[in-house]
N, C-alpha and C. Protein backbone atom coordinates (compact mmCIF):
# COMPACT_ATOMS: atom_id res chain seq x y z
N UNK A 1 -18.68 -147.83 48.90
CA UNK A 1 -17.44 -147.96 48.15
C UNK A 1 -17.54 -149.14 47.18
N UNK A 2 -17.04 -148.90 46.21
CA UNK A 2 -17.09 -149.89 44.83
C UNK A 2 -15.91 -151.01 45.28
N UNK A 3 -15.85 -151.96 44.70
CA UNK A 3 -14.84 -153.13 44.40
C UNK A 3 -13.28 -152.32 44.41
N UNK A 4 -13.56 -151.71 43.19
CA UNK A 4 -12.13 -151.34 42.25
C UNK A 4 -11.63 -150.07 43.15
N UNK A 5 -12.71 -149.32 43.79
CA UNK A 5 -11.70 -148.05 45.00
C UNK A 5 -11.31 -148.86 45.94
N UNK A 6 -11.82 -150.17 46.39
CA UNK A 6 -11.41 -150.69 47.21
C UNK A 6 -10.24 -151.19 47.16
N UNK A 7 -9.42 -151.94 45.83
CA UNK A 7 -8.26 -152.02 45.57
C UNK A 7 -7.47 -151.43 45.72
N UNK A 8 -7.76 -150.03 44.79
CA UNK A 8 -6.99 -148.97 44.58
C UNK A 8 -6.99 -148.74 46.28
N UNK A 9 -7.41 -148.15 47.63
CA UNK A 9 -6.94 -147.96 48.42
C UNK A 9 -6.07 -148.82 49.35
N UNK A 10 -6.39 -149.95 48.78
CA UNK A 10 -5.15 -151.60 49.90
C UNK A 10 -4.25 -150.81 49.20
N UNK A 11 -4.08 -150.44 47.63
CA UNK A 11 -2.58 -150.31 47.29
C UNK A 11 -1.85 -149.04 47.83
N UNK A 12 -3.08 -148.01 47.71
CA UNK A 12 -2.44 -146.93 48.30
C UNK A 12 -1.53 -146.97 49.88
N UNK A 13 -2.11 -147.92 50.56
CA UNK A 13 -2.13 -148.05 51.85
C UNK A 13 -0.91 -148.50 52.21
N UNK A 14 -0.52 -149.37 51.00
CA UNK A 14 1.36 -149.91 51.17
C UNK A 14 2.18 -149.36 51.06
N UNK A 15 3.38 -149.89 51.94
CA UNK A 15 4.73 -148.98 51.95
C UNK A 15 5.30 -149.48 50.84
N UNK A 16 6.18 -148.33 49.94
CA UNK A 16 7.01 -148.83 49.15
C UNK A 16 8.58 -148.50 49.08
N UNK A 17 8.67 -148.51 50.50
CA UNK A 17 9.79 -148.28 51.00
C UNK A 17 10.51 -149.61 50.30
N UNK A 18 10.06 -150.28 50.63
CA UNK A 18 11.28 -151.95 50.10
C UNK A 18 10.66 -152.17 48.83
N UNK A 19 10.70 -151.70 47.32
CA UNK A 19 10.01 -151.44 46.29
C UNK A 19 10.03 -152.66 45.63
N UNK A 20 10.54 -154.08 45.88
CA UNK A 20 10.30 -155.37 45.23
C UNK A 20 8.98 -155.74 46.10
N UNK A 21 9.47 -155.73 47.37
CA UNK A 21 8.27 -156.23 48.26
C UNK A 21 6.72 -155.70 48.18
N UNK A 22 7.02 -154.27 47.98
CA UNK A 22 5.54 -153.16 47.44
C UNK A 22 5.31 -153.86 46.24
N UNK A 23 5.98 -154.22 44.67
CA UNK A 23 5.98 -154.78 43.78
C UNK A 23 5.30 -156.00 43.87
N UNK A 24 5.73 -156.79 44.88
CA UNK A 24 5.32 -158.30 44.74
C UNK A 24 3.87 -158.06 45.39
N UNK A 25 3.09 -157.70 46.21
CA UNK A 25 2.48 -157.25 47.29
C UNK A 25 0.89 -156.71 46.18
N UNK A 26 1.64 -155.52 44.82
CA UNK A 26 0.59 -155.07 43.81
C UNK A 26 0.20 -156.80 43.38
N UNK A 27 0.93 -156.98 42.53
CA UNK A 27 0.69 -158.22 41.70
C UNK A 27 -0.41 -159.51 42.53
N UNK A 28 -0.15 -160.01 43.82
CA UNK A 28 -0.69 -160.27 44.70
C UNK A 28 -1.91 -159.94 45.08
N UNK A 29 -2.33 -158.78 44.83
CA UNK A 29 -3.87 -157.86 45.41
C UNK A 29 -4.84 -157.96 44.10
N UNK A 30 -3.80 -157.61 43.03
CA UNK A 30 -4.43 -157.56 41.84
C UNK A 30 -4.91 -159.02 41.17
N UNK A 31 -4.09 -159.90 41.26
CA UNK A 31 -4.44 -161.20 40.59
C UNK A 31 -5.47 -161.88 41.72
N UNK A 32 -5.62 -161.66 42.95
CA UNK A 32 -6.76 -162.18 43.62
C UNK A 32 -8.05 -160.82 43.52
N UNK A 33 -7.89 -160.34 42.67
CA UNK A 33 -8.75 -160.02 42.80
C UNK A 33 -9.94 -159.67 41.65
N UNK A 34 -9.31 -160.58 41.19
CA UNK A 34 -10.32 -160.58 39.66
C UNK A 34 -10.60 -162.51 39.20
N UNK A 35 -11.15 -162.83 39.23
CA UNK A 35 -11.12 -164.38 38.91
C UNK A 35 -10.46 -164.54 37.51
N UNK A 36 -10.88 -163.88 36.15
CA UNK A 36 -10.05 -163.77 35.06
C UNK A 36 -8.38 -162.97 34.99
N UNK A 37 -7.91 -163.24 35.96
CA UNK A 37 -6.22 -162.46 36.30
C UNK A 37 -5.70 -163.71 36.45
N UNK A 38 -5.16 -164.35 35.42
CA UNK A 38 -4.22 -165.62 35.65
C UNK A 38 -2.82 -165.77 36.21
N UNK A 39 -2.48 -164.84 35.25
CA UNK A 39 -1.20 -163.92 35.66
C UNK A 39 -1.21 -162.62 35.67
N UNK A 40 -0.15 -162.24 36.97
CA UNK A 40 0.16 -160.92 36.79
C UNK A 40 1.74 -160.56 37.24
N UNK A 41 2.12 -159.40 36.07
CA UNK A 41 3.60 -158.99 36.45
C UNK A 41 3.57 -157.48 36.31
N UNK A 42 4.79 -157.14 36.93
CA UNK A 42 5.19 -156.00 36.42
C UNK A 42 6.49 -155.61 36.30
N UNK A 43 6.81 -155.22 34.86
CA UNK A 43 7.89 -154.85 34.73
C UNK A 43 8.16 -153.44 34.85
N UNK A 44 9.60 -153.54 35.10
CA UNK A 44 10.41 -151.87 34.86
C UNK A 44 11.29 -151.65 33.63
N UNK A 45 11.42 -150.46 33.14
CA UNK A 45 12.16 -150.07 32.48
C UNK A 45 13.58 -149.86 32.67
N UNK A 46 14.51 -150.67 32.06
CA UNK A 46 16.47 -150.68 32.31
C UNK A 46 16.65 -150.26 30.82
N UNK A 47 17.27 -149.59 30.78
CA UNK A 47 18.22 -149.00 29.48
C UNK A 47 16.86 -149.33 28.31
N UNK A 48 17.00 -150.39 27.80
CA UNK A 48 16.29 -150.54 26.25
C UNK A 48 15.43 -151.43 26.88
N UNK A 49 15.20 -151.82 27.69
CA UNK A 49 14.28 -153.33 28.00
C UNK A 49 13.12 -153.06 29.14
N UNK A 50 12.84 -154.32 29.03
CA UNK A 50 11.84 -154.24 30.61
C UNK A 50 12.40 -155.37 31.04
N UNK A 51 12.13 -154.91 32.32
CA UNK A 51 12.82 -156.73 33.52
C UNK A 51 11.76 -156.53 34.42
N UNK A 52 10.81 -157.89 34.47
CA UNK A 52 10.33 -158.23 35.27
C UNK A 52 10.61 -158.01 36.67
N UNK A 53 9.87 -157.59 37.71
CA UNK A 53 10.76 -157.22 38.91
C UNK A 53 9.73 -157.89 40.03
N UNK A 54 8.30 -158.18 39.62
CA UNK A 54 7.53 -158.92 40.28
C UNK A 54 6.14 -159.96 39.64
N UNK A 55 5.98 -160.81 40.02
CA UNK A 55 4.99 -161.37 39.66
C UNK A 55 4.30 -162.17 40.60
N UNK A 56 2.90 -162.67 39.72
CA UNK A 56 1.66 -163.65 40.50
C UNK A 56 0.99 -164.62 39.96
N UNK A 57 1.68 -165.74 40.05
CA UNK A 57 0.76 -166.88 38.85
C UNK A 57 1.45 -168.24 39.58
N UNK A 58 1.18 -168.88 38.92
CA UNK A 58 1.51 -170.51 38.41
C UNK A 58 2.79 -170.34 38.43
N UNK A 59 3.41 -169.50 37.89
CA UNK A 59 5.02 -169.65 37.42
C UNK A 59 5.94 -168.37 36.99
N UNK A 60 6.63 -168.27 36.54
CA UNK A 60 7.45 -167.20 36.44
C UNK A 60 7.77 -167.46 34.71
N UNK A 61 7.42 -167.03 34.34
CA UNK A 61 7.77 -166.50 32.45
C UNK A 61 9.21 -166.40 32.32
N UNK A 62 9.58 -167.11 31.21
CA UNK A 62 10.81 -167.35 30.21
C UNK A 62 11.30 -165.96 30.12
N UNK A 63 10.34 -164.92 30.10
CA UNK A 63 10.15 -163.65 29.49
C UNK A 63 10.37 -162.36 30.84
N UNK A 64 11.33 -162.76 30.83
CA UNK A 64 12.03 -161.69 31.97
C UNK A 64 12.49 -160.88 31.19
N UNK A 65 12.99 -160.35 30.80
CA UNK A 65 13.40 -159.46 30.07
C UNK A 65 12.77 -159.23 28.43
N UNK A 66 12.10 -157.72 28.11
CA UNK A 66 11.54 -158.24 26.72
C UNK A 66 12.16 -156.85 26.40
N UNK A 67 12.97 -156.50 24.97
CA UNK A 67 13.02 -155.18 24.23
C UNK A 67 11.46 -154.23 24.26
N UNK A 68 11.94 -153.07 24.70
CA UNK A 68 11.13 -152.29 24.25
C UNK A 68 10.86 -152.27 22.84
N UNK A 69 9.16 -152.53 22.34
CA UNK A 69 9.26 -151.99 20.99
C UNK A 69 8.82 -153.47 20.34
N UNK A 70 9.21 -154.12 21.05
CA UNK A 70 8.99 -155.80 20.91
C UNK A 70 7.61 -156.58 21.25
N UNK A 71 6.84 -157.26 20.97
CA UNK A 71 5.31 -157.77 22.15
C UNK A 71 4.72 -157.19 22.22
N UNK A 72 3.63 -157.13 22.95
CA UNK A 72 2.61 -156.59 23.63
C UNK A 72 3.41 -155.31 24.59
N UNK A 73 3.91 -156.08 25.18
CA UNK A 73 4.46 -155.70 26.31
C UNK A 73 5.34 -154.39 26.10
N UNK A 74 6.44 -154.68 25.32
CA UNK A 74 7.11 -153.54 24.19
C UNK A 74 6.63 -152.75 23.74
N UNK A 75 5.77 -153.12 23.04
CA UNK A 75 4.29 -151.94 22.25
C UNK A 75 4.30 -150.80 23.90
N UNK A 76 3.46 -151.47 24.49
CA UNK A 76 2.97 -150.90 25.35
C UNK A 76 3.70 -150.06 26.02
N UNK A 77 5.23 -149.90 26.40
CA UNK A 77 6.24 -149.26 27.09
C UNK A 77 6.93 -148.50 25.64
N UNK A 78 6.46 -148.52 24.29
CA UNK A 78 7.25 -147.84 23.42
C UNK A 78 6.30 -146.67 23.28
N UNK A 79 4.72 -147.07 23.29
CA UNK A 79 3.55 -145.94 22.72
C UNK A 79 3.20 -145.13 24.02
N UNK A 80 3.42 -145.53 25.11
CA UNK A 80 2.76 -145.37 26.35
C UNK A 80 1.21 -145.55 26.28
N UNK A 81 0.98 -146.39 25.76
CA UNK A 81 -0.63 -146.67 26.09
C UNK A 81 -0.84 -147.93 26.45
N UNK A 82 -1.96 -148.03 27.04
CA UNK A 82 -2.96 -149.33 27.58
C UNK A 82 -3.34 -150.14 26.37
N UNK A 83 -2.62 -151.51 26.66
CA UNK A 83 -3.53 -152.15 24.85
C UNK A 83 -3.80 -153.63 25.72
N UNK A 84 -4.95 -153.44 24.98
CA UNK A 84 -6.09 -154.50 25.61
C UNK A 84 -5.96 -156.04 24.48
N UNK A 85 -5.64 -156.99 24.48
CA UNK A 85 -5.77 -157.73 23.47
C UNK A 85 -6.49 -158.96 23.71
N UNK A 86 -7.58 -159.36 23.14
CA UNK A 86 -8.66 -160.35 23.44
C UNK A 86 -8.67 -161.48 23.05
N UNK A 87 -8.02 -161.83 21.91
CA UNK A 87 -7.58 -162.79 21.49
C UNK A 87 -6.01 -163.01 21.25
N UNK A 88 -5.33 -163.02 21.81
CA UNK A 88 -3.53 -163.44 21.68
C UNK A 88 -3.46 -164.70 20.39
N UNK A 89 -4.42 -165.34 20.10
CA UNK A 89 -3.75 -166.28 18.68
C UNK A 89 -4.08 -165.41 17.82
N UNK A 90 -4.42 -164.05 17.53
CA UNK A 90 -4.99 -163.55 16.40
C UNK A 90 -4.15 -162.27 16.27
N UNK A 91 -2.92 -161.76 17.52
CA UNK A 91 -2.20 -160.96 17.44
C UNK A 91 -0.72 -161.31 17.07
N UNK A 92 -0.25 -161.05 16.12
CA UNK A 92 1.25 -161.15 15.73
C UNK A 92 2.13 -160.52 16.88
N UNK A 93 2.01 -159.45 17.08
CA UNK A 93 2.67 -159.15 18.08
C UNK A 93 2.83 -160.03 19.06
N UNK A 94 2.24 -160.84 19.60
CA UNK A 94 1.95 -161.49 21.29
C UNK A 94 3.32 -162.59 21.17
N UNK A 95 3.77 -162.31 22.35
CA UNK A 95 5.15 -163.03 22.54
C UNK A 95 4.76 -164.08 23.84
N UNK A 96 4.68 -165.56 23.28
CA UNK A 96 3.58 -166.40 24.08
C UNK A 96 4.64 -166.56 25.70
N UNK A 97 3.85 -166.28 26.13
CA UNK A 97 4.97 -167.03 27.80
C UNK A 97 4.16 -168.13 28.45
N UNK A 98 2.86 -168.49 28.31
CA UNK A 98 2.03 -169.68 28.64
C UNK A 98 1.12 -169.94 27.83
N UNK A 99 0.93 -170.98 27.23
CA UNK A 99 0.17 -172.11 26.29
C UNK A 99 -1.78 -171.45 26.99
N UNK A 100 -1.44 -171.48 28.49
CA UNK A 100 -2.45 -171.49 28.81
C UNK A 100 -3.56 -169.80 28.57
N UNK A 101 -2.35 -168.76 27.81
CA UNK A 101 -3.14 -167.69 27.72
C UNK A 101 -3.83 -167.65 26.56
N UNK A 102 -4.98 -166.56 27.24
CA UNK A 102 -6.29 -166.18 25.68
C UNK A 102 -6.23 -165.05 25.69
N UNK A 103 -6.19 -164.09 26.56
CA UNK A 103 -5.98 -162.68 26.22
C UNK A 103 -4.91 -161.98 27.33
N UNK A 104 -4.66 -160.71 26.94
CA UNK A 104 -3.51 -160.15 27.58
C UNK A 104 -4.26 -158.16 27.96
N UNK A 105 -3.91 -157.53 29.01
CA UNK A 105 -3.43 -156.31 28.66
C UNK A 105 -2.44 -155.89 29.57
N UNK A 106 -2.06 -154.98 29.09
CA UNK A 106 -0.96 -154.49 29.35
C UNK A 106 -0.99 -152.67 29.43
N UNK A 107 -0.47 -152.33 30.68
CA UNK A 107 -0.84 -150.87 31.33
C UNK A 107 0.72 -150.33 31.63
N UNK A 108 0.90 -148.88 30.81
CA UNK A 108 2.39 -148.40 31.45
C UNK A 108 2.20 -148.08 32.26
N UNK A 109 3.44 -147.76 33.50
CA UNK A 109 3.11 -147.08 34.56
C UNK A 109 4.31 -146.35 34.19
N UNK A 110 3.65 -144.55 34.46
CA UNK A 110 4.30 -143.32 33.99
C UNK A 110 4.76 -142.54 35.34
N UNK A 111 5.92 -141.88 34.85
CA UNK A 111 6.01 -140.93 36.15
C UNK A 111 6.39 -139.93 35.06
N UNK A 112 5.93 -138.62 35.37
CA UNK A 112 6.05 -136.95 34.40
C UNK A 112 6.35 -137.97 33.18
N UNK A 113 5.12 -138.55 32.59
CA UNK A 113 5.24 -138.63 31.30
C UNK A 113 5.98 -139.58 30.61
N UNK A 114 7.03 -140.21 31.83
CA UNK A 114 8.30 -141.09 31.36
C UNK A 114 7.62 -142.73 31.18
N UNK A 115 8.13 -143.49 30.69
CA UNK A 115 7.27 -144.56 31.03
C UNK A 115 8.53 -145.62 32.31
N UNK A 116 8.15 -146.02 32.98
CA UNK A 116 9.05 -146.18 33.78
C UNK A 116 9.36 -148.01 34.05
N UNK A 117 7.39 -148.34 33.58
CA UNK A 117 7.50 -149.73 33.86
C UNK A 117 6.13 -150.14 33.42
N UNK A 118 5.41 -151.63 33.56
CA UNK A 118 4.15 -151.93 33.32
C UNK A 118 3.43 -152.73 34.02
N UNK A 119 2.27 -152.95 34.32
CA UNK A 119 1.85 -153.55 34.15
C UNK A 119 1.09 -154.82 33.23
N UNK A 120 1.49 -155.90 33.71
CA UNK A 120 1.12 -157.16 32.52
C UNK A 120 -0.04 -158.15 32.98
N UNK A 121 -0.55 -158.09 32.34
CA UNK A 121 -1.75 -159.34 32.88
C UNK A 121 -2.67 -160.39 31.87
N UNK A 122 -2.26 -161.47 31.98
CA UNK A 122 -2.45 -162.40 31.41
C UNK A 122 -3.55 -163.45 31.88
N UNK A 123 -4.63 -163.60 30.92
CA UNK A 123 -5.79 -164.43 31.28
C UNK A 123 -6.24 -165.78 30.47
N UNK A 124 -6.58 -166.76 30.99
CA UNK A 124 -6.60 -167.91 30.10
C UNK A 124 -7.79 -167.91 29.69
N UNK A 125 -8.65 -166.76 29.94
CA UNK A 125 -9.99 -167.07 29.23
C UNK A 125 -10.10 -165.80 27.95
N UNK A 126 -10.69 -165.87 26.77
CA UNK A 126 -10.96 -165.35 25.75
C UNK A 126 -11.61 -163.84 25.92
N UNK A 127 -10.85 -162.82 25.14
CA UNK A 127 -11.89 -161.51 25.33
C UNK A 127 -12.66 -161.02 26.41
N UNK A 128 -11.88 -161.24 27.82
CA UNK A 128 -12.21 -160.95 28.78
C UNK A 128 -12.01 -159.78 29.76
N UNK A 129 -11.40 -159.08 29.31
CA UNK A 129 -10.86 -157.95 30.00
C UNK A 129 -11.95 -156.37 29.28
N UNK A 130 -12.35 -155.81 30.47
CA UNK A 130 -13.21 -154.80 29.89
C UNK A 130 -12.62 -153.23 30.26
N UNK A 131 -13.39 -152.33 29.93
CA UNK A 131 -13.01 -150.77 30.09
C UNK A 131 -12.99 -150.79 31.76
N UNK A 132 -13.87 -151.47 32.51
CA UNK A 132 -13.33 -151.35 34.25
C UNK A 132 -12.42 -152.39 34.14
N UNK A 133 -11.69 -152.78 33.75
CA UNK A 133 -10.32 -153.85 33.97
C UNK A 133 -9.57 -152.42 33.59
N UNK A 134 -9.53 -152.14 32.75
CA UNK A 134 -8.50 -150.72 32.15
C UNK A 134 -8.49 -150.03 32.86
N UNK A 135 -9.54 -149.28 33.64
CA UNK A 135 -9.76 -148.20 34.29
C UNK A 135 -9.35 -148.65 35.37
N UNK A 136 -9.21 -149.38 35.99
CA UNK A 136 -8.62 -150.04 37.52
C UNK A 136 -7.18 -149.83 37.60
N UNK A 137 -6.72 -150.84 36.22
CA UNK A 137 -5.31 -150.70 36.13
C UNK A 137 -4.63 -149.47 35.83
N UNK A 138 -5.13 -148.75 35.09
CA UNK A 138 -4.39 -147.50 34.82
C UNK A 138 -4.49 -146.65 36.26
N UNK A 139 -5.17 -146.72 36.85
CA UNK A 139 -5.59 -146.23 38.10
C UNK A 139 -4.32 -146.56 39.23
N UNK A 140 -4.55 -147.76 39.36
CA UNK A 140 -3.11 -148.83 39.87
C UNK A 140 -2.24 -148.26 39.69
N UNK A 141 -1.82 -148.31 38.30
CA UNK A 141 -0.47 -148.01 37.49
C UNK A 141 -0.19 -146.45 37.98
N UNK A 142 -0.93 -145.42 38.11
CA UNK A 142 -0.57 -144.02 38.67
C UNK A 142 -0.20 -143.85 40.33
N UNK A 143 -1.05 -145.02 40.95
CA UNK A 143 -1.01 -145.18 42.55
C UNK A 143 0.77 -145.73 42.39
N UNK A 144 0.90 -147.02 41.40
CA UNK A 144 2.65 -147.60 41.67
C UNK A 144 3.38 -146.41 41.65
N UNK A 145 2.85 -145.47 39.96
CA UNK A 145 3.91 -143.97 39.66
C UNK A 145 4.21 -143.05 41.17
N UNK A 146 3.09 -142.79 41.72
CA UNK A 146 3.18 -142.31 42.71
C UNK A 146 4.20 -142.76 43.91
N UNK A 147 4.09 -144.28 44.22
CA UNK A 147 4.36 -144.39 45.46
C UNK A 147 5.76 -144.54 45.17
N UNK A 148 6.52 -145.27 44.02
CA UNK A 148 7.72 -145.13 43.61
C UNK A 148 8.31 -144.25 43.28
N UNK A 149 7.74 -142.86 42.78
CA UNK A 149 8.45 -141.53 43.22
C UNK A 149 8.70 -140.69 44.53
N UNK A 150 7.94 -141.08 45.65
CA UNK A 150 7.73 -140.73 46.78
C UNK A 150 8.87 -141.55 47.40
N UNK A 151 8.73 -143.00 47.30
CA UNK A 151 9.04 -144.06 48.03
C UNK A 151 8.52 -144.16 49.49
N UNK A 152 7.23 -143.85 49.59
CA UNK A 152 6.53 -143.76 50.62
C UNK A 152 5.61 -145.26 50.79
């Protein structure tokens, strides 16, 4: 068994019966488990926005709430795609929440297509996130779709 199935099955393995606690629990598995994962959150989708509903870092971001359509983060819950960004001083879009970040990506998590919420992950080191960082998370991100439609 690889690293990254190994993740993917701790997550499968959780209840998400109490869905902050399953929430806090992803963020937790995921940020220990990459040395470049400085931060990690994930938001949900409310009316026009995203609200943070869990995180894993140093601190908790200014940036609880961001418009869809807005950031990285926005982008990412408006297009439904995975956007990888390697340098954050070189993206206009990037809506700073720590001094200490260098790159960002950011993963929707979909249920039938909807976008429902994201994953966010923030790293203080430069151009560090690769196609198995993507492929993990999007992976993740279908295991959260899953277990939060089930609530299993």
């Amino acid at each position: 068994m690889n690293p990254e199935s190994d993740i993917v099955n701790v997550i499968k393995r959780l209840s998400a019966a109490e869905t902050d606690s399953f929430m806090k629990q992803v963020t937790e598995i995921l940020r220990k488990s990459r040395n470049h994962y400085s931060w990690v959150g994930i938001y949900m989708v409310k009316d026009d926005s995203l609200v943070l509903r869990a995180f894993s870092g140093e601190q908790e971001t200014e940036h609880t709430r961001i418009k869809i359509g807005e950031g990285i983060c926005g982008l990412a819950a408006q297009t439904g795609n995975t956007i990888m960004v390697p340098d954050v001083s070189r993206d206009l879009r990037y809506i700073a929440c720590f001094p200490s970040t260098k790159s960002e990506i950011v993963v929707p998590i979909k249920i039938d297509r909807r976008i429902v919420g994201e994953i966010d992950i923030d790293s203080d080191s430069l151009n560090v996130f690769t196609a198995e960082d993507k492929a993990l998370l999007e992976e993740v991100a279908r295991v959260i779709a899953e277990k939060l439609e089930k609530k299993v």
